[in-house]
N, C-alpha and C. Protein backbone atom coordinates (compact mmCIF):
# COMPACT_ATOMS: atom_id res chain seq x y z
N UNK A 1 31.66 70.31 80.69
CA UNK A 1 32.74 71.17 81.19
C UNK A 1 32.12 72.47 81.71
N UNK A 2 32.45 72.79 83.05
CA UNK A 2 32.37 74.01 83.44
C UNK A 2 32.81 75.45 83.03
N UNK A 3 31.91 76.13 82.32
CA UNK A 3 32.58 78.01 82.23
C UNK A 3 32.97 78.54 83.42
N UNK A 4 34.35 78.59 83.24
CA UNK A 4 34.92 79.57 84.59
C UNK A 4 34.75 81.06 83.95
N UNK A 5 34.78 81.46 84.97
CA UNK A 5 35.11 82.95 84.65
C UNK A 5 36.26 83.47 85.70
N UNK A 6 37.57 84.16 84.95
CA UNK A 6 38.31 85.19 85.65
C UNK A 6 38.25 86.50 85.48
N UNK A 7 38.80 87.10 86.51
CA UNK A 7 38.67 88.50 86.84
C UNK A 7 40.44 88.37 87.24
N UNK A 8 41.09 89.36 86.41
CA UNK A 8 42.51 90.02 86.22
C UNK A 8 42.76 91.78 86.15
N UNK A 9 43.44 91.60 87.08
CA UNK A 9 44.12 93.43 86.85
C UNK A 9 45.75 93.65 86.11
N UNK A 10 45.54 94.71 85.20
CA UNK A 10 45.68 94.57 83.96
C UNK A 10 46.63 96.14 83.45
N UNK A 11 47.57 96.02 82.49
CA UNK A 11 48.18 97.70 82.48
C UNK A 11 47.83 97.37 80.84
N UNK A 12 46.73 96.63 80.66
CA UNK A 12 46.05 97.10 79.54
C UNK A 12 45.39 97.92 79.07
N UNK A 13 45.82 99.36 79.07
CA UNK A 13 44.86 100.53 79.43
C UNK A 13 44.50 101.40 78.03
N UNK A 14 44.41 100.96 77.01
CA UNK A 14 44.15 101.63 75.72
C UNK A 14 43.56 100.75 74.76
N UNK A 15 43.20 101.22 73.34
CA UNK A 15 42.49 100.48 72.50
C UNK A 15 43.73 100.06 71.81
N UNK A 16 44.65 100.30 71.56
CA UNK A 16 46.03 100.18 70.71
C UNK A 16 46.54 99.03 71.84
N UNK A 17 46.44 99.13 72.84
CA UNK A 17 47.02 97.94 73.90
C UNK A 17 45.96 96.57 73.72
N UNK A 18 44.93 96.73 73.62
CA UNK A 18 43.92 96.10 73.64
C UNK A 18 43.86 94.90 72.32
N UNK A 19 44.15 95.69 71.17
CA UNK A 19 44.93 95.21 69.44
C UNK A 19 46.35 94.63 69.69
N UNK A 20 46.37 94.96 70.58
CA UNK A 20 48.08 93.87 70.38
C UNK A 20 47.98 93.00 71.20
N UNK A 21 47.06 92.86 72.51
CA UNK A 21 46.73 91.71 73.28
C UNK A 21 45.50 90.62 72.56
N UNK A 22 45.14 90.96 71.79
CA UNK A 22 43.92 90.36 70.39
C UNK A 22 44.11 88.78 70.24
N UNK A 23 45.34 89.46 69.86
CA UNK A 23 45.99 87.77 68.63
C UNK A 23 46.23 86.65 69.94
N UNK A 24 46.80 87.75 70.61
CA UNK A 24 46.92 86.31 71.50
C UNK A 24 45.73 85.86 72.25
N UNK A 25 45.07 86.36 72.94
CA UNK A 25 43.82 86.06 73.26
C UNK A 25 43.28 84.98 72.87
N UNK A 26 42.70 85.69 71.41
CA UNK A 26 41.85 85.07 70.61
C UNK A 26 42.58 83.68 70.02
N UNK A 27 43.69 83.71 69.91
CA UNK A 27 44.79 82.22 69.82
C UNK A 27 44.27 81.36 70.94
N UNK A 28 44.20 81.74 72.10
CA UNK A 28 44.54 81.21 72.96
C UNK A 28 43.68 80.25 73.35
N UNK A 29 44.25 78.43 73.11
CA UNK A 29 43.17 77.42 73.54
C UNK A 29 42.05 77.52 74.69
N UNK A 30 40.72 77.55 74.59
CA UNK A 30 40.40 77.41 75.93
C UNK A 30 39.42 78.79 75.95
N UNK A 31 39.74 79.92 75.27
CA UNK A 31 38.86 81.25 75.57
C UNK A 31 37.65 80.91 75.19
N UNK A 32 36.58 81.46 76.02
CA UNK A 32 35.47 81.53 75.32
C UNK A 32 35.12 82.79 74.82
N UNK A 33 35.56 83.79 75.88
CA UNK A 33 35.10 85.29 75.65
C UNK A 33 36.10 85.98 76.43
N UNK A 34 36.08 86.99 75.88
CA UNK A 34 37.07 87.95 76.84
C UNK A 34 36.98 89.72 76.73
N UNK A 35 37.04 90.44 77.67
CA UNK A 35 36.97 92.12 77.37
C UNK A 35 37.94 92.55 78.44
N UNK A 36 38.51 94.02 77.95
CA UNK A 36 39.07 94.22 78.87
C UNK A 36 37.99 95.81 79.37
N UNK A 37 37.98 96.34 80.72
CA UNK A 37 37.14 97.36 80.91
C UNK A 37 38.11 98.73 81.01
N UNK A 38 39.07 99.07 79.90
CA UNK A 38 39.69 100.51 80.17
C UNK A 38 39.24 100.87 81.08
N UNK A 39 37.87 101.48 81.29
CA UNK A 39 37.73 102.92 82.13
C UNK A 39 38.11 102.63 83.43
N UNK A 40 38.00 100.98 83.75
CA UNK A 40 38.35 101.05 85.18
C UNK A 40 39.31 100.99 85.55
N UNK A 41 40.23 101.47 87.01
CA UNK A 41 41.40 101.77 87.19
C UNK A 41 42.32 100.78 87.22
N UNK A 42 41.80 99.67 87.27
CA UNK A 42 42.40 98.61 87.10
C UNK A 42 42.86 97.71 86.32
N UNK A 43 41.71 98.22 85.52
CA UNK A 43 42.16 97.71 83.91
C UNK A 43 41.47 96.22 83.54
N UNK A 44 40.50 95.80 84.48
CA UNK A 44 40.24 94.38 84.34
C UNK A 44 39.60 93.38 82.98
N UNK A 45 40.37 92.68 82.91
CA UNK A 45 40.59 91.84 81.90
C UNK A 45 39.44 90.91 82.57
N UNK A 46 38.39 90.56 81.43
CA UNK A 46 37.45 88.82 82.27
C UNK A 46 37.77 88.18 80.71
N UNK A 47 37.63 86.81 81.52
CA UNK A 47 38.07 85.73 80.75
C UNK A 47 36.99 84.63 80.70
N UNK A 48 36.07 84.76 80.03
CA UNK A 48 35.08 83.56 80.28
C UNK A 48 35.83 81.98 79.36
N UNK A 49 36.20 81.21 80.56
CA UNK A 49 36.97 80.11 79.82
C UNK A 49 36.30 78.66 79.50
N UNK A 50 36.78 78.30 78.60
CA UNK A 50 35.93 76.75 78.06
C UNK A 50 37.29 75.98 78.29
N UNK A 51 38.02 75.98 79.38
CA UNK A 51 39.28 74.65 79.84
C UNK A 51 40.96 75.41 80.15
N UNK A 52 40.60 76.94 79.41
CA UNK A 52 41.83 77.11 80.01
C UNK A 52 42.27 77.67 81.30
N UNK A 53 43.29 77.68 82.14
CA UNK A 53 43.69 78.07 83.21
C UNK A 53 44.09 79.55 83.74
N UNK A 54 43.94 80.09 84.47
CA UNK A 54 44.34 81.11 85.26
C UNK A 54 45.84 81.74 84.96
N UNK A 55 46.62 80.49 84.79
CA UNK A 55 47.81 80.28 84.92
C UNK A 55 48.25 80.87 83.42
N UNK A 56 47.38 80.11 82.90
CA UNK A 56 47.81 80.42 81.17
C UNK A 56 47.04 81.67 80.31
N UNK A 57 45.98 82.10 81.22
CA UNK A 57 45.86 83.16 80.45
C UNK A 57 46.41 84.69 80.52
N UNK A 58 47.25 84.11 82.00
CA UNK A 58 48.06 85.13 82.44
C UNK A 58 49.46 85.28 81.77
N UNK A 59 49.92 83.72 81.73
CA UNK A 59 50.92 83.94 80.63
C UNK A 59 50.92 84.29 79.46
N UNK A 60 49.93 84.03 79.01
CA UNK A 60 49.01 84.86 77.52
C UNK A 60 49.36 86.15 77.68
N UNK A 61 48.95 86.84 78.35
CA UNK A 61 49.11 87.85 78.35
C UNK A 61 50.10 88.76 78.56
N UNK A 62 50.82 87.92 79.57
CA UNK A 62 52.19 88.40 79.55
C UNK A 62 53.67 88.08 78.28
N UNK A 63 52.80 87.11 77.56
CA UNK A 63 53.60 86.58 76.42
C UNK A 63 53.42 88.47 75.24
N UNK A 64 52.40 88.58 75.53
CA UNK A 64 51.92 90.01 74.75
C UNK A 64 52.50 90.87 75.26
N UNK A 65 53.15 91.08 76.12
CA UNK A 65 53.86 92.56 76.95
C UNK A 65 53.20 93.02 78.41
N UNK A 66 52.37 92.25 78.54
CA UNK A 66 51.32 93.17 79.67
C UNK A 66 51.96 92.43 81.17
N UNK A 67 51.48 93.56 82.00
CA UNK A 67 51.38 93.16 83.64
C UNK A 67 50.00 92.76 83.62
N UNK A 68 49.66 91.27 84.42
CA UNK A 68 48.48 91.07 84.96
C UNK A 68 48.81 90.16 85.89
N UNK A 69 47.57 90.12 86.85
CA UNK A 69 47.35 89.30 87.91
C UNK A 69 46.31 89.93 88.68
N UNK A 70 46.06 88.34 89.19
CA UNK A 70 44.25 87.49 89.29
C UNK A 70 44.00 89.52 90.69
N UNK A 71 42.83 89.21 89.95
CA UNK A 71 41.91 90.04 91.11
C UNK A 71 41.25 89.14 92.28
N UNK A 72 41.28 89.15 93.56
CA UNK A 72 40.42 88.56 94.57
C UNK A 72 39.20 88.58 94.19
N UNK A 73 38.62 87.52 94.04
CA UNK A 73 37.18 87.25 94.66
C UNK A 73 36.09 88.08 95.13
């Protein structure tokens, strides 16, 4: 199986935001790794994945409270 990696922009912008997006994350079938980069303005979330989708880690995240969606390439 291939490691994908995504790149997401994100109104995950704190360490307290970051702890409540955790559980689900780390729940979430398929993660291999994940960070989000506060300082940048965008907030980008990477997702190094072992099978899960784009689709679902966005709903992941939005299941947690957050705005995200995919960054271009």
């Amino acid at each position: 199986m291939d490691n994908k990696e995504f790149l997401f922009k994100t109104n995950i912008n704190c360490g307290g935001c970051v702890a409540k997006v955790t559980p689900f994350l780390d729940d979430a079938e398929g993660v291999c790794h994940w960070e989000v980069d506060t300082q940048n303005k965008d907030k980008v979330l990477t997702v190094k994945s072992e099978g899960i989708s784009q689709e679902q880690v966005m709903q992941t995240v939005q299941r947690a409270g957050f705005k995200i969606e995919p960054l271009p390439k």
